[in-house]
Protein backbone atom coordinates (compact mmCIF):
# COMPACT_ATOMS: atom_id res chain seq x y z
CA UNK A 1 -20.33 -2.39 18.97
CA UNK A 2 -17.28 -3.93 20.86
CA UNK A 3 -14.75 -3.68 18.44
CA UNK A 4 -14.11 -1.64 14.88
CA UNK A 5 -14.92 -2.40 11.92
CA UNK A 6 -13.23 -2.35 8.67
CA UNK A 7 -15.58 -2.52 5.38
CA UNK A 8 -14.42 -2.92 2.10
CA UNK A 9 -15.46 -3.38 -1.77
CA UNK A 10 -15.73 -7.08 -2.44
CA UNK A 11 -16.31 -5.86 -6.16
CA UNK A 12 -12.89 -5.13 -6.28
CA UNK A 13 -10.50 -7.79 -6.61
CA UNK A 14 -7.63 -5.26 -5.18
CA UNK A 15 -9.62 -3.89 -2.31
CA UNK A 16 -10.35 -7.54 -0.67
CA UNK A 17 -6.52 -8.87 -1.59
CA UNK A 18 -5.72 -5.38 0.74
CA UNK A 19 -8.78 -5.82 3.51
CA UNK A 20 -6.94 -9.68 3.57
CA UNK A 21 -3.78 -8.08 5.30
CA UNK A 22 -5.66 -7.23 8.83
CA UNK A 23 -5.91 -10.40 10.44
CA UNK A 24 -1.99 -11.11 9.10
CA UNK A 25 -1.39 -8.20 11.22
CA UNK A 26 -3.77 -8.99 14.22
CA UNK A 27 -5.07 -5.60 13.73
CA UNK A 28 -8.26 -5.61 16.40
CA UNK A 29 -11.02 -4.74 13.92
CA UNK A 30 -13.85 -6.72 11.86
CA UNK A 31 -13.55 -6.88 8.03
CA UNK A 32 -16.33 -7.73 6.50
CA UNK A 33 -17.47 -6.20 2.26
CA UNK A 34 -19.46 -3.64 2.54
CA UNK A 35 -22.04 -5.29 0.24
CA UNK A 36 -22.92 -7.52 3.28
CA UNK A 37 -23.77 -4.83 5.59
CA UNK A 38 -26.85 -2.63 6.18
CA UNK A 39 -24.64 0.86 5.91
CA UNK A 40 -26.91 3.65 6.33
CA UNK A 41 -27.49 2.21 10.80
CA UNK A 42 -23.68 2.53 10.91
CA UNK A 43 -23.84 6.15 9.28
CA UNK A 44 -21.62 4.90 5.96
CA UNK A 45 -21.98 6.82 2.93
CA UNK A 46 -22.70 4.30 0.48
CA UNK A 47 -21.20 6.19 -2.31
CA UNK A 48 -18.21 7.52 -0.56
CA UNK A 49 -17.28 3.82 0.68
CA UNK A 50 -17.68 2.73 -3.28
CA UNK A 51 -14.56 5.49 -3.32
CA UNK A 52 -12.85 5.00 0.45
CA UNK A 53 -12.47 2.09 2.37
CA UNK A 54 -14.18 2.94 5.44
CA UNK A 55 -13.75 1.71 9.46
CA UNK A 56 -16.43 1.82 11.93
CA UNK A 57 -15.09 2.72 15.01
CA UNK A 58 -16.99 1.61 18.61
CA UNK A 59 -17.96 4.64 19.46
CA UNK A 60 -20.10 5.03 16.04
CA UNK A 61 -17.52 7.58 14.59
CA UNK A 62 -16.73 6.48 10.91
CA UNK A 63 -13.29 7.09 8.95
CA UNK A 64 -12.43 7.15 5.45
CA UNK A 65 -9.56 6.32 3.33
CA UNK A 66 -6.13 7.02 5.09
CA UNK A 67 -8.12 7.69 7.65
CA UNK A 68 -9.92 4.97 8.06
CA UNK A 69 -6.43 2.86 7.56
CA UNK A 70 -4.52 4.67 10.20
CA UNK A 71 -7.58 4.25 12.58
CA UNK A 72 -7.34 0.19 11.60
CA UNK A 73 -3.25 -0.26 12.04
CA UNK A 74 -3.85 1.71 15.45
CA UNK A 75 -5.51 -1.27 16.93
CA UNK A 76 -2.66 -3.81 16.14
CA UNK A 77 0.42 -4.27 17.67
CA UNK A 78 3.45 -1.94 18.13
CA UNK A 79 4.44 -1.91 14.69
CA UNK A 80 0.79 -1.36 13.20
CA UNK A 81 0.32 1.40 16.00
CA UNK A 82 3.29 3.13 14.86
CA UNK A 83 2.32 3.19 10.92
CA UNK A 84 -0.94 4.70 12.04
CA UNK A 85 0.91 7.43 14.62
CA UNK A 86 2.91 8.26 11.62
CA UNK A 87 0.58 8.32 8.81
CA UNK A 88 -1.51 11.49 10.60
CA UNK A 89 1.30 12.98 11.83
CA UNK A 90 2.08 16.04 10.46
CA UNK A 91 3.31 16.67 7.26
CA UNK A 92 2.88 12.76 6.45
CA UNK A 93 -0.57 13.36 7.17
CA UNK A 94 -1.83 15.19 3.76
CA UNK A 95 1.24 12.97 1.68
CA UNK A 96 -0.98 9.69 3.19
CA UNK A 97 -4.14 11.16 1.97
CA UNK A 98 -2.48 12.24 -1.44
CA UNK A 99 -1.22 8.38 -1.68
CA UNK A 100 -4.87 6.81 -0.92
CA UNK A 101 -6.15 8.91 -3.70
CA UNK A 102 -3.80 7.77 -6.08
CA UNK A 103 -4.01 4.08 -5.21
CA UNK A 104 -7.78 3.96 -5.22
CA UNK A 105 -7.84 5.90 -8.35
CA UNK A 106 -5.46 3.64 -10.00
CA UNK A 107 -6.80 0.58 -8.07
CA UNK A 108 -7.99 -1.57 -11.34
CA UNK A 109 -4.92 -1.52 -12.37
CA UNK A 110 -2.98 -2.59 -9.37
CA UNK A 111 -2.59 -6.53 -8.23
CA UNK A 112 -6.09 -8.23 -8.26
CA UNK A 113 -7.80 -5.32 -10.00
CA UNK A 114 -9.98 -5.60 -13.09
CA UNK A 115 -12.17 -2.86 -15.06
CA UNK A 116 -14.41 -3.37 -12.44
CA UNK A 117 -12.56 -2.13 -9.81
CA UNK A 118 -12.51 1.25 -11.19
CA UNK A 119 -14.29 4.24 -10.00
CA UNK A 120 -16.04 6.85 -11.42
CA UNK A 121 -14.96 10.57 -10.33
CA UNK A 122 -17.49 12.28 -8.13
């Protein structure tokens, strides 16, 4: 795999209005829904990606949630790269995971989402 790659829920009207941002920023990553994908070859959790946007990095490793964003941003330009530095940076770090949780747990609700956006708790 030559470059990352970002999957997200095309069920959820929020999560592809949000995976629509990284070509505006000319992040260096795929984005494709994770419905379109084989996941278990690229070693995705199906249910945790239902929960956490995920990214597919080159070298097989796979990121979730703020994670996963950070690791996205990092391949864009100086800006981009910056956000990502920042966001696992200590102390931002756990405050960028906190904020993920809240968004995706409030994500029907937000822009674009719809009841079926929501997820279920674990």
């Amino acid at each position: 795999m030559g470059r990352a790659l970002l999957l997200f829920d095309a069920d959820c009207g929020f999560c592809a209005r949000a995976a629509a941002v990284a070509p505006r920023l000319r992040l260096d990553v795929d984005v494709k829904p994770l419905q379109d994908v084989d996941l278990r070859p690229l070693g995705v959790s199906a249910d945790r990606a239902k929960r956490e946007i995920p990214l597919v990095a080159p070298d097989g490793r796979v990121r979730y949630g703020h994670e996963a964003v950070a690791g996205a941003l990092a391949t864009g330009g100086r800006l981009p790269h910056l956000a990502a530095r920042i966001m696992l940076s200590w102390p931002i770090d756990g405050l960028a995971a906190a904020v993920y949780r809240l968004v995706a747990r409030n994500r029907h609700r937000l822009p674009g989402g719809a009841a079926s956006c929501r997820i279920t708790p674990r």
